[in-house]
PDB file of N, CA and C in Angstrom:
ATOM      1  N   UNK A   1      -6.814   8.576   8.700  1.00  0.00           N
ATOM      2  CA  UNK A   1      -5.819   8.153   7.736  1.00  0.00           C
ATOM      3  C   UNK A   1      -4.497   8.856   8.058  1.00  0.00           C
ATOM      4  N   UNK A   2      -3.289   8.360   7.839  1.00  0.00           N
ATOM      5  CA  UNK A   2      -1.969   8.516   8.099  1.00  0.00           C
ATOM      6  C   UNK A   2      -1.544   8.516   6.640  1.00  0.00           C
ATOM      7  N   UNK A   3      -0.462   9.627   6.410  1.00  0.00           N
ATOM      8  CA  UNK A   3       0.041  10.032   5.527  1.00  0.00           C
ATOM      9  C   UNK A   3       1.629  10.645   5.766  1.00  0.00           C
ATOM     10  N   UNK A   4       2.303   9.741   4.534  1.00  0.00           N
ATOM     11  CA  UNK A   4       4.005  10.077   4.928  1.00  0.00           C
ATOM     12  C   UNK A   4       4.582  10.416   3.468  1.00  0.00           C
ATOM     13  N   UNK A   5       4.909  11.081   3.182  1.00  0.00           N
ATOM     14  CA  UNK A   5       5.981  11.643   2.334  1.00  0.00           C
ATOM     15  C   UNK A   5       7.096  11.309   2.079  1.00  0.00           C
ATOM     16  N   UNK A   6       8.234  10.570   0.949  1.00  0.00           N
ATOM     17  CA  UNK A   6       9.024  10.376   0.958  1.00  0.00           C
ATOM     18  C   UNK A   6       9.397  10.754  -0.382  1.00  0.00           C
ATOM     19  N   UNK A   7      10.530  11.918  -0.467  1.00  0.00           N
ATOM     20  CA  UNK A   7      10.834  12.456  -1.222  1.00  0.00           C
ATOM     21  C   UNK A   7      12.551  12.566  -1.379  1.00  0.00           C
ATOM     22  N   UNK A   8      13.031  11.603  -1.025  1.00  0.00           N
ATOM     23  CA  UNK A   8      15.058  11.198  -1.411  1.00  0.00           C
ATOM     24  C   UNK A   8      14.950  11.178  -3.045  1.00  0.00           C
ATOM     25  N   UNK A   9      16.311  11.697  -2.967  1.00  0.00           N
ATOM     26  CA  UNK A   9      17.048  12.015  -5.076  1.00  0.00           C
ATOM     27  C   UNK A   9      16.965  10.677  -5.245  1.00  0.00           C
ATOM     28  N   UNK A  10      16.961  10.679  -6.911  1.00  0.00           N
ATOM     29  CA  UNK A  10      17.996   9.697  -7.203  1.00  0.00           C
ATOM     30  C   UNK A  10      17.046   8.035  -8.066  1.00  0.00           C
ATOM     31  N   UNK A  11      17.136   7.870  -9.144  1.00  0.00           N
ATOM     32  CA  UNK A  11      16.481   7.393  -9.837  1.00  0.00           C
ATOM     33  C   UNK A  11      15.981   5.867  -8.732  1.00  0.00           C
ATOM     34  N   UNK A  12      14.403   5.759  -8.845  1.00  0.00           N
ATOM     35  CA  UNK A  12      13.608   4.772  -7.800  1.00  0.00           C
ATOM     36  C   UNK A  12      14.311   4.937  -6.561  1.00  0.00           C
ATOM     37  N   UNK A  13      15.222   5.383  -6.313  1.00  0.00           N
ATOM     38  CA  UNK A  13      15.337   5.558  -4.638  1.00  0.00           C
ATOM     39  C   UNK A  13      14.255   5.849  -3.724  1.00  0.00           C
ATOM     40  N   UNK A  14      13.830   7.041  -4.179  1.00  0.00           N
ATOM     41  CA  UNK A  14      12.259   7.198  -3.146  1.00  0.00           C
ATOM     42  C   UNK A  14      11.422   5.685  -3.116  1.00  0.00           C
ATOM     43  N   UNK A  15      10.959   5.061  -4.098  1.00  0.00           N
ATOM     44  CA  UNK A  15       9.961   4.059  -3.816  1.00  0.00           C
ATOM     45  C   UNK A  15      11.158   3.151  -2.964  1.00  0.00           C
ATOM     46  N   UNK A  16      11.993   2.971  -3.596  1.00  0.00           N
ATOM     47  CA  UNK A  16      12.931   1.682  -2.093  1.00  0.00           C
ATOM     48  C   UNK A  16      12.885   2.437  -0.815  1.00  0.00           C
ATOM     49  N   UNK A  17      13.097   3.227  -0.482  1.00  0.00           N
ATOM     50  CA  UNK A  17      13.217   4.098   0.757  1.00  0.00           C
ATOM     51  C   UNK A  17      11.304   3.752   1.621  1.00  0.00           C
ATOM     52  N   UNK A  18      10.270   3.971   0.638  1.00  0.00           N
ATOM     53  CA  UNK A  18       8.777   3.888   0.863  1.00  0.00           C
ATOM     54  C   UNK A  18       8.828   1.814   1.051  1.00  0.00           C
ATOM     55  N   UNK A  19       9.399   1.460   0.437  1.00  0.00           N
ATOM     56  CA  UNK A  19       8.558   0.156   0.434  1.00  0.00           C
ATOM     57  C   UNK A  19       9.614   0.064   1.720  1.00  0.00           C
ATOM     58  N   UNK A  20      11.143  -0.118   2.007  1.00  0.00           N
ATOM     59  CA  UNK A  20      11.849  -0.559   3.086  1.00  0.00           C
ATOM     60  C   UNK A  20      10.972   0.104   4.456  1.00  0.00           C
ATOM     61  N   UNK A  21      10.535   1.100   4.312  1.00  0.00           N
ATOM     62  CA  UNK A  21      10.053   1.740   5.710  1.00  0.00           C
ATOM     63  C   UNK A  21       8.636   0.843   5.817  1.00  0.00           C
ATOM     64  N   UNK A  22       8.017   0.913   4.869  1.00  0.00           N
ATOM     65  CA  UNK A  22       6.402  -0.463   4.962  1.00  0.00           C
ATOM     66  C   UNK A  22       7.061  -1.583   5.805  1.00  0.00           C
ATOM     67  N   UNK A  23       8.154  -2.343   4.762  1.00  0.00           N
ATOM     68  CA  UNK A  23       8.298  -3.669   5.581  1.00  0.00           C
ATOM     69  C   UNK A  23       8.297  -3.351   7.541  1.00  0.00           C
ATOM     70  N   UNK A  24       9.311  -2.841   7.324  1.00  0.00           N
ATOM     71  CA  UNK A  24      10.323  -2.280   9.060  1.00  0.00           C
ATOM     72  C   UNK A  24       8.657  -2.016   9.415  1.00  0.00           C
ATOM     73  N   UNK A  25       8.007  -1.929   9.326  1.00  0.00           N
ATOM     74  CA  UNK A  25       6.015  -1.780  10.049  1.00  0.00           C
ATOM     75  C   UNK A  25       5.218  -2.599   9.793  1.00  0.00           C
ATOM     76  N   UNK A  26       5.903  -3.640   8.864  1.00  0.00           N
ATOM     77  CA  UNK A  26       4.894  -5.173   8.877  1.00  0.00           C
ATOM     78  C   UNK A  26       4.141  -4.791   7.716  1.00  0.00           C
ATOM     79  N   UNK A  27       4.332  -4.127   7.142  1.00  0.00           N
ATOM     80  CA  UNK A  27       3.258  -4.134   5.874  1.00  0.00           C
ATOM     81  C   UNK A  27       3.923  -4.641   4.423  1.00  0.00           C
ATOM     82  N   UNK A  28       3.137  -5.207   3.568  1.00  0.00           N
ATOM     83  CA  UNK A  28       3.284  -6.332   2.557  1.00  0.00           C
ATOM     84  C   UNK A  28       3.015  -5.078   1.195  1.00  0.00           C
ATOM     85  N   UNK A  29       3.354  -4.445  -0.005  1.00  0.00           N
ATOM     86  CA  UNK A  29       2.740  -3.736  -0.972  1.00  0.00           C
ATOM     87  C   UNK A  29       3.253  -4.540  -2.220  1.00  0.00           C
ATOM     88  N   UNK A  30       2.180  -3.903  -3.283  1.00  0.00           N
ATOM     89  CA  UNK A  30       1.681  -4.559  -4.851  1.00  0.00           C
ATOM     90  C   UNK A  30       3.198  -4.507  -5.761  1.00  0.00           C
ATOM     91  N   UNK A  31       2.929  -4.551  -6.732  1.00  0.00           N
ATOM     92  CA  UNK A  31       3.796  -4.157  -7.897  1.00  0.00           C
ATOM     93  C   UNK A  31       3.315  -3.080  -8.702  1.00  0.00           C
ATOM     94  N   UNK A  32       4.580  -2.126  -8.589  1.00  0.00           N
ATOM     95  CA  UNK A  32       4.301  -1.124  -9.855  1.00  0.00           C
ATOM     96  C   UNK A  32       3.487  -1.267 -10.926  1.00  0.00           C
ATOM     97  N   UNK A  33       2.617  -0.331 -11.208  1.00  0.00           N
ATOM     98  CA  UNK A  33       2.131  -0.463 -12.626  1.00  0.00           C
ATOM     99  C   UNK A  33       1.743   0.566 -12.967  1.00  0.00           C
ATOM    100  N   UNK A  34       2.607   1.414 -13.587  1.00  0.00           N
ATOM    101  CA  UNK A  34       2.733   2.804 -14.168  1.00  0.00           C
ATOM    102  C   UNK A  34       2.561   4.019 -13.091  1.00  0.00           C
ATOM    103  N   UNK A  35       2.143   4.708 -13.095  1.00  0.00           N
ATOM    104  CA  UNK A  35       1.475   5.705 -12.276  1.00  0.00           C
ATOM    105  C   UNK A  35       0.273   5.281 -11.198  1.00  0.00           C
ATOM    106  N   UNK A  36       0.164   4.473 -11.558  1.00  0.00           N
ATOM    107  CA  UNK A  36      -1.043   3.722 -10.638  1.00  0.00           C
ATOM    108  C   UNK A  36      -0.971   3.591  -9.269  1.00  0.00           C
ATOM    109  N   UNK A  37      -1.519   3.591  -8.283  1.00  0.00           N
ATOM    110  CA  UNK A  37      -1.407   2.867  -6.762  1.00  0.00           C
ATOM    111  C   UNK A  37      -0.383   2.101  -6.768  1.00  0.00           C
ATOM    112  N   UNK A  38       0.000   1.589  -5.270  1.00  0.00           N
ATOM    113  CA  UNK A  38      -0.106   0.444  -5.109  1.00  0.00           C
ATOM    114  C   UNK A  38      -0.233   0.428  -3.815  1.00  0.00           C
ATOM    115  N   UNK A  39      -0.652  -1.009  -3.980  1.00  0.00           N
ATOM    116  CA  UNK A  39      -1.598  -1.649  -2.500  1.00  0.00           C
ATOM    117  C   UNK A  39      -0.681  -1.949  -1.414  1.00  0.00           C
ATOM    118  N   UNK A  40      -1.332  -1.653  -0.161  1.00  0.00           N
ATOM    119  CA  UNK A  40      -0.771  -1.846   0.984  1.00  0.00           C
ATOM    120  C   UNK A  40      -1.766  -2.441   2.039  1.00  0.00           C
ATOM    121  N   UNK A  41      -1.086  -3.771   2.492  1.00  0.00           N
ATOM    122  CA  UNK A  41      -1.496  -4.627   3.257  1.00  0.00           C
ATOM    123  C   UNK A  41      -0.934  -5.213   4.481  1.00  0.00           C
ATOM    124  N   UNK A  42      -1.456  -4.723   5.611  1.00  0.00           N
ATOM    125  CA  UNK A  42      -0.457  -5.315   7.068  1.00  0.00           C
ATOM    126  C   UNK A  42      -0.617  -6.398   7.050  1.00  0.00           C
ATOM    127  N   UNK A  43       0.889  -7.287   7.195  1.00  0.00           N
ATOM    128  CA  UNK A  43       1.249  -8.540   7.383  1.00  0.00           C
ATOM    129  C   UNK A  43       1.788  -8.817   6.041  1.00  0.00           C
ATOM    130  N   UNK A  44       1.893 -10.699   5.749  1.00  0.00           N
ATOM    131  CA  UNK A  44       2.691 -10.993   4.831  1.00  0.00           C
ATOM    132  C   UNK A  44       1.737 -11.476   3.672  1.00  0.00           C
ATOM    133  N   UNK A  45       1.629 -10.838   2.312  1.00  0.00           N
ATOM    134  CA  UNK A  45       0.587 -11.100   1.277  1.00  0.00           C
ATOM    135  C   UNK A  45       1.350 -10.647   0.033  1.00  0.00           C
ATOM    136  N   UNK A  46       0.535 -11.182  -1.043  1.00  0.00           N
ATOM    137  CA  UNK A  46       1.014 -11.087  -2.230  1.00  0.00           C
ATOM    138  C   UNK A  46      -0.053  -9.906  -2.965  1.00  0.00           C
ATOM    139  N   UNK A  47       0.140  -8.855  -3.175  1.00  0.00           N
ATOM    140  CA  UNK A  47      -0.497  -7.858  -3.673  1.00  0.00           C
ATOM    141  C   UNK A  47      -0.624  -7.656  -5.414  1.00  0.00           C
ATOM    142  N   UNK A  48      -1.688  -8.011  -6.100  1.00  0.00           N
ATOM    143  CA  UNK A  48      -1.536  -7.959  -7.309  1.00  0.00           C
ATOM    144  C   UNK A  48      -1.532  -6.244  -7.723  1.00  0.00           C
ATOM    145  N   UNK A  49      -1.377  -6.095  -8.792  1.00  0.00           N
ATOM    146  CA  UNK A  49      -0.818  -4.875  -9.515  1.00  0.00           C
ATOM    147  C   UNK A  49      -2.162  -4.039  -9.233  1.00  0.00           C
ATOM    148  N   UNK A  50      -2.356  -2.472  -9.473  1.00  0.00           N
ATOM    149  CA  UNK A  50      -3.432  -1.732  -8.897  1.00  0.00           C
ATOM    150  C   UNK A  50      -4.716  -2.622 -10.227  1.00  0.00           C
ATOM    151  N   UNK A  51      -4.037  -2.302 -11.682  1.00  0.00           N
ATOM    152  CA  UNK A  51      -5.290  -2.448 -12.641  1.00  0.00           C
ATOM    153  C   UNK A  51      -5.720  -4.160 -12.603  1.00  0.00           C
ATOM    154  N   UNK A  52      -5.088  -4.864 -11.415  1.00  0.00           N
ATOM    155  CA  UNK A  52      -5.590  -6.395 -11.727  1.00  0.00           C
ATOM    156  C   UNK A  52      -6.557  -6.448 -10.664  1.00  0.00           C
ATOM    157  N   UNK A  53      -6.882  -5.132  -9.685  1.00  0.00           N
ATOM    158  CA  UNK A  53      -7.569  -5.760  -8.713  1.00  0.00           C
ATOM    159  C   UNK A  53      -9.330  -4.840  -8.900  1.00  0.00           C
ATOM    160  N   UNK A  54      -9.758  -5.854  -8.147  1.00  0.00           N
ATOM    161  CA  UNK A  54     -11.063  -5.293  -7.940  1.00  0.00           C
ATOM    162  C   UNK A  54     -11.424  -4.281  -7.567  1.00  0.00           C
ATOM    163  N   UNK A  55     -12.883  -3.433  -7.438  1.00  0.00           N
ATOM    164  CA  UNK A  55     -12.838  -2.374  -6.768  1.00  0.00           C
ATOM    165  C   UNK A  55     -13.409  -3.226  -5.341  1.00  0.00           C
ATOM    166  N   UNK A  56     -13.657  -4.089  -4.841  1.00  0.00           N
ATOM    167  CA  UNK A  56     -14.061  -4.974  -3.379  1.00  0.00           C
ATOM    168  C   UNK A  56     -12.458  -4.471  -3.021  1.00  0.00           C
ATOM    169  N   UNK A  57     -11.642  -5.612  -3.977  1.00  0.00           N
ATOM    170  CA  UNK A  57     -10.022  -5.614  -3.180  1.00  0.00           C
ATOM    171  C   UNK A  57      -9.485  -4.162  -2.939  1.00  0.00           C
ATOM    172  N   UNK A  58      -9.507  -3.214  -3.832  1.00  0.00           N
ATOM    173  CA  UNK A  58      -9.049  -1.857  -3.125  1.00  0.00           C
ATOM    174  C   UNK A  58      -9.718  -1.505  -2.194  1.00  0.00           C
ATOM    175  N   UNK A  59     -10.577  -1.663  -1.722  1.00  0.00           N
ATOM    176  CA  UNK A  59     -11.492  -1.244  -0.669  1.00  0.00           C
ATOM    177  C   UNK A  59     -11.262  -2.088   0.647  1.00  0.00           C
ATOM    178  N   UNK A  60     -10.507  -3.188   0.373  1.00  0.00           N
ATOM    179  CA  UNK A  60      -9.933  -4.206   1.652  1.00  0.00           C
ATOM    180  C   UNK A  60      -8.618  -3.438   1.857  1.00  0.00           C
ATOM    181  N   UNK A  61      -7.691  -2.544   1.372  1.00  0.00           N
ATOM    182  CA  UNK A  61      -6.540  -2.762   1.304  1.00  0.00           C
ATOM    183  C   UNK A  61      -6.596  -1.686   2.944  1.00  0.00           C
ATOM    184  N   UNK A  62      -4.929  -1.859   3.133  1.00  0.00           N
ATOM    185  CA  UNK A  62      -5.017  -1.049   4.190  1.00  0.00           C
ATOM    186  C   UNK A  62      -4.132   0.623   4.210  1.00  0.00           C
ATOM    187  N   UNK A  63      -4.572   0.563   2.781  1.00  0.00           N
ATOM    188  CA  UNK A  63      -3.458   1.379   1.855  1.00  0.00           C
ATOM    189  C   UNK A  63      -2.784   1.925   0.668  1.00  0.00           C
ATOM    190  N   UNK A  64      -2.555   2.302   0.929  1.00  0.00           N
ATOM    191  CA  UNK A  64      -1.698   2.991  -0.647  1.00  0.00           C
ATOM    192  C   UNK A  64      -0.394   3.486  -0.660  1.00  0.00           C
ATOM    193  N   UNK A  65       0.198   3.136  -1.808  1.00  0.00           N
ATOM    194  CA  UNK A  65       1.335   4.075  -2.679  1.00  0.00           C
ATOM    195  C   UNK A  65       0.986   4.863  -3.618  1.00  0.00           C
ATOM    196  N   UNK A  66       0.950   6.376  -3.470  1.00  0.00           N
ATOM    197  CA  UNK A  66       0.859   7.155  -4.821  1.00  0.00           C
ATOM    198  C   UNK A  66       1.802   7.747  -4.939  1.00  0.00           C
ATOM    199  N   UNK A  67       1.923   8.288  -6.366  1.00  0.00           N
ATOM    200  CA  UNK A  67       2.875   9.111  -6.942  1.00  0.00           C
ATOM    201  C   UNK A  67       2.252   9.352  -8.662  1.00  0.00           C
ATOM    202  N   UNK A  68       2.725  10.473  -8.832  1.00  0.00           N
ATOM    203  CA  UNK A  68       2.531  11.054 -10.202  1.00  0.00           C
ATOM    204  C   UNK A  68       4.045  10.583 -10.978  1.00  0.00           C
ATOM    205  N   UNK A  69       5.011  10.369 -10.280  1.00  0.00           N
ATOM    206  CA  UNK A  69       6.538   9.616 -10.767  1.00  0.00           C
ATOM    207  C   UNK A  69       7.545   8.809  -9.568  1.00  0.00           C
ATOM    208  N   UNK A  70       7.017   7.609  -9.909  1.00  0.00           N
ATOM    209  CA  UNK A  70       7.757   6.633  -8.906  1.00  0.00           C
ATOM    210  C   UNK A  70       8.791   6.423  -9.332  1.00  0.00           C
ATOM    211  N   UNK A  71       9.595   7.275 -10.341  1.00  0.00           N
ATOM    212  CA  UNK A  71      11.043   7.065 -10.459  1.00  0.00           C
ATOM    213  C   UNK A  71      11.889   7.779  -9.601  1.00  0.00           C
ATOM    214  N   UNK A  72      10.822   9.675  -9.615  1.00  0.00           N
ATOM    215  CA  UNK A  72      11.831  10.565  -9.143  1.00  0.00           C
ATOM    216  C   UNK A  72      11.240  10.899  -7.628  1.00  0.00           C
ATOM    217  N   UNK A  73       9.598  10.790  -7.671  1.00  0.00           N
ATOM    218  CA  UNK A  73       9.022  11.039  -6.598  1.00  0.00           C
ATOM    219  C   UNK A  73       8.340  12.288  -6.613  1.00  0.00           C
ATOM    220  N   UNK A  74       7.636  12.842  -5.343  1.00  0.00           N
ATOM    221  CA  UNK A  74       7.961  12.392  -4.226  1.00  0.00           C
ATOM    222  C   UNK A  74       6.398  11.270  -4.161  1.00  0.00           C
ATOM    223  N   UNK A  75       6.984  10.539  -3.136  1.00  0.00           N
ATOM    224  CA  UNK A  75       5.650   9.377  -3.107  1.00  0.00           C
ATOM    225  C   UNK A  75       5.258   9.477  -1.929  1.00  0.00           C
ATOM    226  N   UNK A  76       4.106   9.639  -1.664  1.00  0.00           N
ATOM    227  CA  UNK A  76       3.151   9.323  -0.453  1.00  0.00           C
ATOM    228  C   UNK A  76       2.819   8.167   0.263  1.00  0.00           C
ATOM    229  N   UNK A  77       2.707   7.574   0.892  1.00  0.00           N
ATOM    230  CA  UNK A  77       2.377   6.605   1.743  1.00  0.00           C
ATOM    231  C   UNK A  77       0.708   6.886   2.553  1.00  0.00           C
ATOM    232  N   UNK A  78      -0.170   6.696   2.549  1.00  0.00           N
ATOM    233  CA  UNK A  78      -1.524   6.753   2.681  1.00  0.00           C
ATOM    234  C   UNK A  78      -1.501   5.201   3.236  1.00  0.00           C
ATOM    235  N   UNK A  79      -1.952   5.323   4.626  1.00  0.00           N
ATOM    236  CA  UNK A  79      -2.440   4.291   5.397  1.00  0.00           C
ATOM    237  C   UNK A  79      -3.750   4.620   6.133  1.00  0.00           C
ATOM    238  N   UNK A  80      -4.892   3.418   6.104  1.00  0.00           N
ATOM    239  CA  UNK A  80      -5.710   3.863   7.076  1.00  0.00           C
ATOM    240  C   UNK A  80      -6.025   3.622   8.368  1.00  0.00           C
ATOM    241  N   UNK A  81      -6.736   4.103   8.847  1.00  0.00           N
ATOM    242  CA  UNK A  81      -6.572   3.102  10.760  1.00  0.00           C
ATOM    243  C   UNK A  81      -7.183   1.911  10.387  1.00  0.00           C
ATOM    244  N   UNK A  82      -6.418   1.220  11.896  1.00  0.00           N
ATOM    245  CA  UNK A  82      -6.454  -0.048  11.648  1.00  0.00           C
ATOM    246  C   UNK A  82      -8.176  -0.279  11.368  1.00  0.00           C
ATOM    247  N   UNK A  83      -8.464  -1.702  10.421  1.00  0.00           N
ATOM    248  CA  UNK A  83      -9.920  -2.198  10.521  1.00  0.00           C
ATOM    249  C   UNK A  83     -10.689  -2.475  11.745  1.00  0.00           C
ATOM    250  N   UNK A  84     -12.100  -2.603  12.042  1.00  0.00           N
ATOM    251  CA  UNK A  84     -12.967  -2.944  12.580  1.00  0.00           C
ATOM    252  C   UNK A  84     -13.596  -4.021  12.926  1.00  0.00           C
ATOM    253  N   UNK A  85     -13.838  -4.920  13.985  1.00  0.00           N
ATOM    254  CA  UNK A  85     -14.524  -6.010  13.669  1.00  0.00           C
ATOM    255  C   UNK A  85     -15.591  -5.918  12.565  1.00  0.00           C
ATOM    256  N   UNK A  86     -16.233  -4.776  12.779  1.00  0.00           N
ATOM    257  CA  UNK A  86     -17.487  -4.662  11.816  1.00  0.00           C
ATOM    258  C   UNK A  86     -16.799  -4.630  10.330  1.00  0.00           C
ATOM    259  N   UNK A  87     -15.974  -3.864  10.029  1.00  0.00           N
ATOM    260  CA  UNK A  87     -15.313  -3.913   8.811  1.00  0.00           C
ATOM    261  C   UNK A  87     -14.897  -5.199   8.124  1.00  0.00           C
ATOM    262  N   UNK A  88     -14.310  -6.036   8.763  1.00  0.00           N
ATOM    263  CA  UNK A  88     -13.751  -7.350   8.424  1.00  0.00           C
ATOM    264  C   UNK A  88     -14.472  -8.176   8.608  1.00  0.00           C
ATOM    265  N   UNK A  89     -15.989  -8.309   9.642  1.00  0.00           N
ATOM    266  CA  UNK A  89     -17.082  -9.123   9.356  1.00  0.00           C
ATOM    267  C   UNK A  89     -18.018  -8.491   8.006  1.00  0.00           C
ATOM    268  N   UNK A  90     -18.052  -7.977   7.545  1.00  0.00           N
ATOM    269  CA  UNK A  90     -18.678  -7.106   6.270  1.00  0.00           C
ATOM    270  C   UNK A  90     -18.197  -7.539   4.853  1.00  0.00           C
ATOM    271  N   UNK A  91     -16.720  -7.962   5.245  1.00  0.00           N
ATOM    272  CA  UNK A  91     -16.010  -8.146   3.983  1.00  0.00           C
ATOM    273  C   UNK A  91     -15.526  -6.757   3.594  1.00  0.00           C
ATOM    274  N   UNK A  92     -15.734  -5.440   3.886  1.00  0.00           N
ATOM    275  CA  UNK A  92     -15.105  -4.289   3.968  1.00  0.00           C
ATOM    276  C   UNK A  92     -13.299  -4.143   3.823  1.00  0.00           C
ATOM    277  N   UNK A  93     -12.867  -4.561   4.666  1.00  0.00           N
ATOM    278  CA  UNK A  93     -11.835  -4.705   5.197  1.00  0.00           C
ATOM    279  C   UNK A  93     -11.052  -6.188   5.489  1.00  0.00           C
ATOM    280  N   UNK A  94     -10.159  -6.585   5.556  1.00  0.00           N
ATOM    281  CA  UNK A  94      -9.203  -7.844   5.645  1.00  0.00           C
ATOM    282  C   UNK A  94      -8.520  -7.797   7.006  1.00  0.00           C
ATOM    283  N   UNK A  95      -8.935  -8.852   7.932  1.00  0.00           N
ATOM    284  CA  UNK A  95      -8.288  -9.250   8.837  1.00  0.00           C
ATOM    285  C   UNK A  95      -6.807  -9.364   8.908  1.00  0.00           C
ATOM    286  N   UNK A  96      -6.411  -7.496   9.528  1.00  0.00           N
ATOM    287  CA  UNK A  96      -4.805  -7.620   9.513  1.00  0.00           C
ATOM    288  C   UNK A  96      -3.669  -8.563  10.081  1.00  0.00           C
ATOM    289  N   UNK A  97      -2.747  -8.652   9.357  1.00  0.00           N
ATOM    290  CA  UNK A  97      -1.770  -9.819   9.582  1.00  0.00           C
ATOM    291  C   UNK A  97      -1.846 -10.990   8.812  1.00  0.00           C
ATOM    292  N   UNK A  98      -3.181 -11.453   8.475  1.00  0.00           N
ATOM    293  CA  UNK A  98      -3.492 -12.597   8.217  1.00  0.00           C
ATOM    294  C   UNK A  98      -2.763 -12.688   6.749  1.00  0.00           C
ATOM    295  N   UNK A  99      -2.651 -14.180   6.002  1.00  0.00           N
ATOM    296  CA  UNK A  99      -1.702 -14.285   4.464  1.00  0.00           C
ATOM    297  C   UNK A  99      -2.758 -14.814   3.631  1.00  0.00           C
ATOM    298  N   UNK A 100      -2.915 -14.458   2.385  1.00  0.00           N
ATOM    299  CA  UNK A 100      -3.622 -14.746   1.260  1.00  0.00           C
ATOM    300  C   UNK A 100      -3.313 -16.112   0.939  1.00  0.00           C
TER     301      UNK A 100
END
């Protein structure tokens, strides 16, 4: 697992700074919902909010956003290595790139 830190001032600046650096790497993430995760998915997808998804779908994701305050920060970025054939034949994991 890969882990990045982004900790810039300045009210939600950190999460724009976290989601602009996802895109610029091909990755797709959820919508805020409080303190909660959010999901991170390589390629182009529509990520529902952390409390709308399953525990299957968090377990596909290829990722995370945390933070204890996604206003001020600092927020983490938690990615894992890429999936497995075995993973994505399992249903484990989601065939990266691919769109919902």
């Amino acid at each position: 697992m890969t882990e990045m830190t982004f900790d810039q001032t300045g009210d939600f600046v950190v999460v724009g700074a976290a989601r602009a650096w996802l895109r610029e790497q091909g990755y797709s993430y959820g919508s805020m919902c409080m303190d909660m995760p959010i999901g991170i998915l390589k390629g182009n997808w529509t990520i529902a909010k952390w409390r709308n998804l399953t525990a299957k779908e968090r377990k596909q994701l290829d990722g995370q956003l945390v933070s204890r305050d996604f206003r001020n920060g600092p927020i983490v970025v938690q990615l894992k290595d890429s999936a497995t054939d075995e993973e994505i034949k399992s249903g484990n994991r989601i065939k990266q790139g691919a769109e919902s």
